[in-house]
N, C-alpha and C. Protein backbone atom coordinates (compact mmCIF):
# COMPACT_ATOMS: atom_id res chain seq x y z
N UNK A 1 6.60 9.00 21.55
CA UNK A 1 6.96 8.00 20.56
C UNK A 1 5.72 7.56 19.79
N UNK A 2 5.69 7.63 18.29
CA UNK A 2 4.41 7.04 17.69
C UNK A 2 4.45 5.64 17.94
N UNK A 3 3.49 4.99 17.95
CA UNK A 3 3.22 3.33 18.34
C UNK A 3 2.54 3.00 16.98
N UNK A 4 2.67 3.38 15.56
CA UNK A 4 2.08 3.46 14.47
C UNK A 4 2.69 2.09 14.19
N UNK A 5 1.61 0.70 13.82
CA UNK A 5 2.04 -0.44 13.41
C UNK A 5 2.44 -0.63 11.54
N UNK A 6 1.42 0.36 11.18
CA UNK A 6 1.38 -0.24 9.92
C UNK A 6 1.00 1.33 9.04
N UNK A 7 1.17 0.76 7.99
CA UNK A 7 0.30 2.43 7.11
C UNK A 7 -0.13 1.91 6.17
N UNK A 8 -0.51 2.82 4.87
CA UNK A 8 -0.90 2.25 3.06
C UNK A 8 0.15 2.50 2.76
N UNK A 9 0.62 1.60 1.76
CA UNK A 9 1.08 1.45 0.64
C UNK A 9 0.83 1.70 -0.46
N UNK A 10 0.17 2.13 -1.35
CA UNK A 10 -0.22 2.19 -2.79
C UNK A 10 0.22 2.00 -3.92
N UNK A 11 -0.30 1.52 -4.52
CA UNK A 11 0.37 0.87 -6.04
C UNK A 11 1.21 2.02 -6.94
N UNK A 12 0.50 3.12 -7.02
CA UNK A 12 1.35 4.62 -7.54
C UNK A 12 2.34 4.60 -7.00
N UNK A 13 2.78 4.34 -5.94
CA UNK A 13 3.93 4.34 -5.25
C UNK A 13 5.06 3.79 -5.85
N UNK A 14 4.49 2.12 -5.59
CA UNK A 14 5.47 0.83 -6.30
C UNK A 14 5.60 1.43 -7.54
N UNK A 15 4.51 1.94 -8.05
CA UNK A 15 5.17 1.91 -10.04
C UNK A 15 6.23 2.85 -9.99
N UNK A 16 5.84 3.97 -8.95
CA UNK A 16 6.88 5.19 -9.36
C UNK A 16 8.32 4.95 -8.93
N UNK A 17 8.47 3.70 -8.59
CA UNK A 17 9.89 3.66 -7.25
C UNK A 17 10.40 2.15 -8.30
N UNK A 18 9.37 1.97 -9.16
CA UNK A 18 10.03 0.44 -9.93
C UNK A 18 10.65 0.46 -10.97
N UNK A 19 11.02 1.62 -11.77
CA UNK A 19 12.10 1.60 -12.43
C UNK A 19 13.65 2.67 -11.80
N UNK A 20 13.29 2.68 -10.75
CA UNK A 20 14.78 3.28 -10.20
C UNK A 20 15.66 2.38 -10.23
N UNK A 21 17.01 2.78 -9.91
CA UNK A 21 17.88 1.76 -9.46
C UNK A 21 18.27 1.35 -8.18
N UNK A 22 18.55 0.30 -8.15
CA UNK A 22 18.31 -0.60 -6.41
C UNK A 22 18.65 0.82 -5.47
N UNK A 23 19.97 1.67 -5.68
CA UNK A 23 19.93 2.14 -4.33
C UNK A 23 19.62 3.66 -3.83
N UNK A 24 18.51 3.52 -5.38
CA UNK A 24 17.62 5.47 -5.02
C UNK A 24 16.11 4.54 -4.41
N UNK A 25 15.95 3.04 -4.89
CA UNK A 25 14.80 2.91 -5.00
C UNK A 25 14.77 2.01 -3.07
N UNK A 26 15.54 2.05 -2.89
CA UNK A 26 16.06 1.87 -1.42
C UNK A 26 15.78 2.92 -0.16
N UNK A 27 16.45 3.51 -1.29
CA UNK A 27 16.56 5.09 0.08
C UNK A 27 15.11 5.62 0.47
N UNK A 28 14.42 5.46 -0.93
CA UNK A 28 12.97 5.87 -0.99
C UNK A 28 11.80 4.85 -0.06
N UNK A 29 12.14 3.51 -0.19
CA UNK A 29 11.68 2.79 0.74
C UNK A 29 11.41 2.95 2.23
N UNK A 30 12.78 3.32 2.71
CA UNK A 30 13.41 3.81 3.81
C UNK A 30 12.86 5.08 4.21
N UNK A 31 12.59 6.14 3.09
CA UNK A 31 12.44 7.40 3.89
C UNK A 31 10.77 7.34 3.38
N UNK A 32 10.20 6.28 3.26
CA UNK A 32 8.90 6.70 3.42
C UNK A 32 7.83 5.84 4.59
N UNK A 33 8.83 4.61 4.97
CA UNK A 33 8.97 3.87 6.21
C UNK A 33 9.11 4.44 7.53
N UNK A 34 10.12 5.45 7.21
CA UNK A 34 10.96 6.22 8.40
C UNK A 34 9.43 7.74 8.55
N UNK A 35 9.10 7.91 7.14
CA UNK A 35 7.83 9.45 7.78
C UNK A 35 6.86 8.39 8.00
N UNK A 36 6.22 7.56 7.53
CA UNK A 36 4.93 6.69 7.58
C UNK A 36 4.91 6.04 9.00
N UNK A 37 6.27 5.33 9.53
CA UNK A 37 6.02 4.97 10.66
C UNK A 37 6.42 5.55 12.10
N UNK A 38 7.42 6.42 11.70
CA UNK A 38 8.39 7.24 12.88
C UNK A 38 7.92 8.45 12.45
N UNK A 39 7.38 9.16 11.53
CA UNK A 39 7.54 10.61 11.77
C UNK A 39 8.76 11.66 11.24
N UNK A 40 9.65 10.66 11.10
CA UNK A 40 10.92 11.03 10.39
C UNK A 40 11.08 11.46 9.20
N UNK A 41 11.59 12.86 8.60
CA UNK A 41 11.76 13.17 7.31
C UNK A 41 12.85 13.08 7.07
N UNK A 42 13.42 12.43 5.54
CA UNK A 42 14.65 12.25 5.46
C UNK A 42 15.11 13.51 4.29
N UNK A 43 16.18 13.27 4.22
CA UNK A 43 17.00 14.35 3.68
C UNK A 43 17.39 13.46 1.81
N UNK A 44 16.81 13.58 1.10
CA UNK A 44 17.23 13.05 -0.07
C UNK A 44 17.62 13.48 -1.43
N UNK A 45 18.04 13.24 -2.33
CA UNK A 45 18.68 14.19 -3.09
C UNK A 45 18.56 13.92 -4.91
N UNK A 46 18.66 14.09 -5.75
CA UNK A 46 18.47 13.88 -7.13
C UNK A 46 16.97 13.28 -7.62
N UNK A 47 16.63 12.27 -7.76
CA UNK A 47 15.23 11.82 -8.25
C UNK A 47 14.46 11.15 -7.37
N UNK A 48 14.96 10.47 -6.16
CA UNK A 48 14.43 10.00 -5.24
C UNK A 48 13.93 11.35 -4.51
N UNK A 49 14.66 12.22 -4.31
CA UNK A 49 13.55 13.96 -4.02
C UNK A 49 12.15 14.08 -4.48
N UNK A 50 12.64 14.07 -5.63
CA UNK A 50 11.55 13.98 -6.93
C UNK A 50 10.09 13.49 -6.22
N UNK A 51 10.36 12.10 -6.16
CA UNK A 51 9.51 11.08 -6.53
C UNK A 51 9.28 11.27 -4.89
N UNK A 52 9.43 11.41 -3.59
CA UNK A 52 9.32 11.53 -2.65
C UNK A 52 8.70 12.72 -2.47
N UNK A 53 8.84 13.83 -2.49
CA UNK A 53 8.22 14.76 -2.72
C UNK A 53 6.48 14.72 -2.89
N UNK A 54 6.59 14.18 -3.76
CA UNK A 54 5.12 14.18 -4.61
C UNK A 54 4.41 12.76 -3.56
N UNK A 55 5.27 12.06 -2.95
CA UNK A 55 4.71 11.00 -2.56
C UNK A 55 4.26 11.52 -1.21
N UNK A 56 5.21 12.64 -0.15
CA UNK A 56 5.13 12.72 0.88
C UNK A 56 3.93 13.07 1.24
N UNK A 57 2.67 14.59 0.57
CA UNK A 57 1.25 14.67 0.81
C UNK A 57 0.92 13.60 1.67
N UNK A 58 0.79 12.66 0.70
CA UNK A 58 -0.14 10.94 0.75
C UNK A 58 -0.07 10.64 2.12
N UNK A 59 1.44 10.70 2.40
CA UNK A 59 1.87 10.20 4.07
C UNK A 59 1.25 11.07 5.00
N UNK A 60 1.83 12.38 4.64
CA UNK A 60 1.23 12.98 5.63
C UNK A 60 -0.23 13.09 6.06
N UNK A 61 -1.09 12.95 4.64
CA UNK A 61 -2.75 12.77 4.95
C UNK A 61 -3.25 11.82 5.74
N UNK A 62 -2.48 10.36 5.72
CA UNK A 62 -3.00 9.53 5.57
C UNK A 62 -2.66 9.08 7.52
N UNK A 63 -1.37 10.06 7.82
CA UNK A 63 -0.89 10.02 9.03
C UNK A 63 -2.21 10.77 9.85
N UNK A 64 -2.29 11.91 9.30
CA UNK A 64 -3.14 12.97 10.25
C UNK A 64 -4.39 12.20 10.33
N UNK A 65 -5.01 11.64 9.49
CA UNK A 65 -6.30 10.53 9.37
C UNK A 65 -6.24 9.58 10.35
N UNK A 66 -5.01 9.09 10.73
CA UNK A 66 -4.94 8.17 11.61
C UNK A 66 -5.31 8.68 12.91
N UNK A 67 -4.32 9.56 13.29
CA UNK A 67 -3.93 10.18 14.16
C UNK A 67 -5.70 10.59 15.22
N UNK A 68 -6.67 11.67 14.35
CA UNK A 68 -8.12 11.78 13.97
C UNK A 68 -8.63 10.51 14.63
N UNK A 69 -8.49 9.40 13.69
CA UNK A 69 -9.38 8.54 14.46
C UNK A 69 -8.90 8.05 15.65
N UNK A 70 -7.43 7.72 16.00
CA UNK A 70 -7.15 7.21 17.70
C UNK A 70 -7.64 8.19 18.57
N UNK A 71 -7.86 9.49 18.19
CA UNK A 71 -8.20 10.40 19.01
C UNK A 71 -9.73 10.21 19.45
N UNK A 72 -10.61 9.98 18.15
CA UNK A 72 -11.84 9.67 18.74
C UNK A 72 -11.87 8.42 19.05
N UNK A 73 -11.55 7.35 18.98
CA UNK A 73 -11.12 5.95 19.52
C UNK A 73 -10.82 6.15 20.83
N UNK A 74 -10.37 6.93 21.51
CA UNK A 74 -9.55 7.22 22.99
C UNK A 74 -10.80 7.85 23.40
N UNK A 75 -11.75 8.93 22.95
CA UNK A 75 -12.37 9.45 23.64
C UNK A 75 -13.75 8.19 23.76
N UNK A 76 -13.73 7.75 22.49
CA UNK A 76 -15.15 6.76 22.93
C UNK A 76 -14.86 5.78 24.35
N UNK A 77 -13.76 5.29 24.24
CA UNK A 77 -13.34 3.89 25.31
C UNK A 77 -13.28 4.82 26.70
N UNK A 78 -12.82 5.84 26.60
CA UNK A 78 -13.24 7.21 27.89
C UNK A 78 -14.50 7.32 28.72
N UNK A 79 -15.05 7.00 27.71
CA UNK A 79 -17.07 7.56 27.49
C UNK A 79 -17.48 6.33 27.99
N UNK A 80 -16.89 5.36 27.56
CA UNK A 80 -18.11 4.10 27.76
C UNK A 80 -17.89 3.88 29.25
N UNK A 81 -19.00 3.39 29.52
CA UNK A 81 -18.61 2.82 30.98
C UNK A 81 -19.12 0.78 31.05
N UNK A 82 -17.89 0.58 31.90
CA UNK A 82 -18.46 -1.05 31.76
C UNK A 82 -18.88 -1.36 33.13
C-alpha cells in the first residue's frame, strides 16, 4: 500500500482543468488524486484524456522522485547508529 501523504500540484494543471466543465473537470481531479496518491490509473475518455495524458508524465516523475528519496531516507536512518 503507498503511504503517499501529499504530492505537487501545479498551476499548469489548474489552468488546464479551469475551463472544463464541472464534471470532466472532476473526473480529472479524481484521476490525478487516485495516480498521485494511490497509484491508480483511471480509465478516461474525450478531453479529460486529453488533458490527463499530457498531465500524467508530471505524476509519474514526480512519484518516482519521491519514491528515490524514501529509499535513501530508509537507508540513511539504517546507517545511523544512536
Amino acid at each position: 500500500m503507498n503511504e503517499k501523504e501529499s504530492f505537487v500540484f501545479y498551476r499548469s494543471f489548474f489552468e488546464a482543468l479551469s475551463d472544463l466543465k464541472d464534471k470532466d473537470r472532476l473526473r480529472l481531479y479524481d484521476a490525478i488524486c487516485e495516480l498521485a496518491l494511490n497509484e491508480n490509473d483511471t480509465e478516461l475518455t474525450g478531453i479529460a484524456k486529453t488533458i490527463f495524458t499530457l498531465i500524467k508524465p508530471q505524476i509519474l516523475a514526480n512519484s518516482e522522485r519521491y519514491k528515490n528519496g524514501k529509499k535513501r531516507w530508509e537507508t540513511k536512518k539504517r546507517n545511523h547508529r544512536f
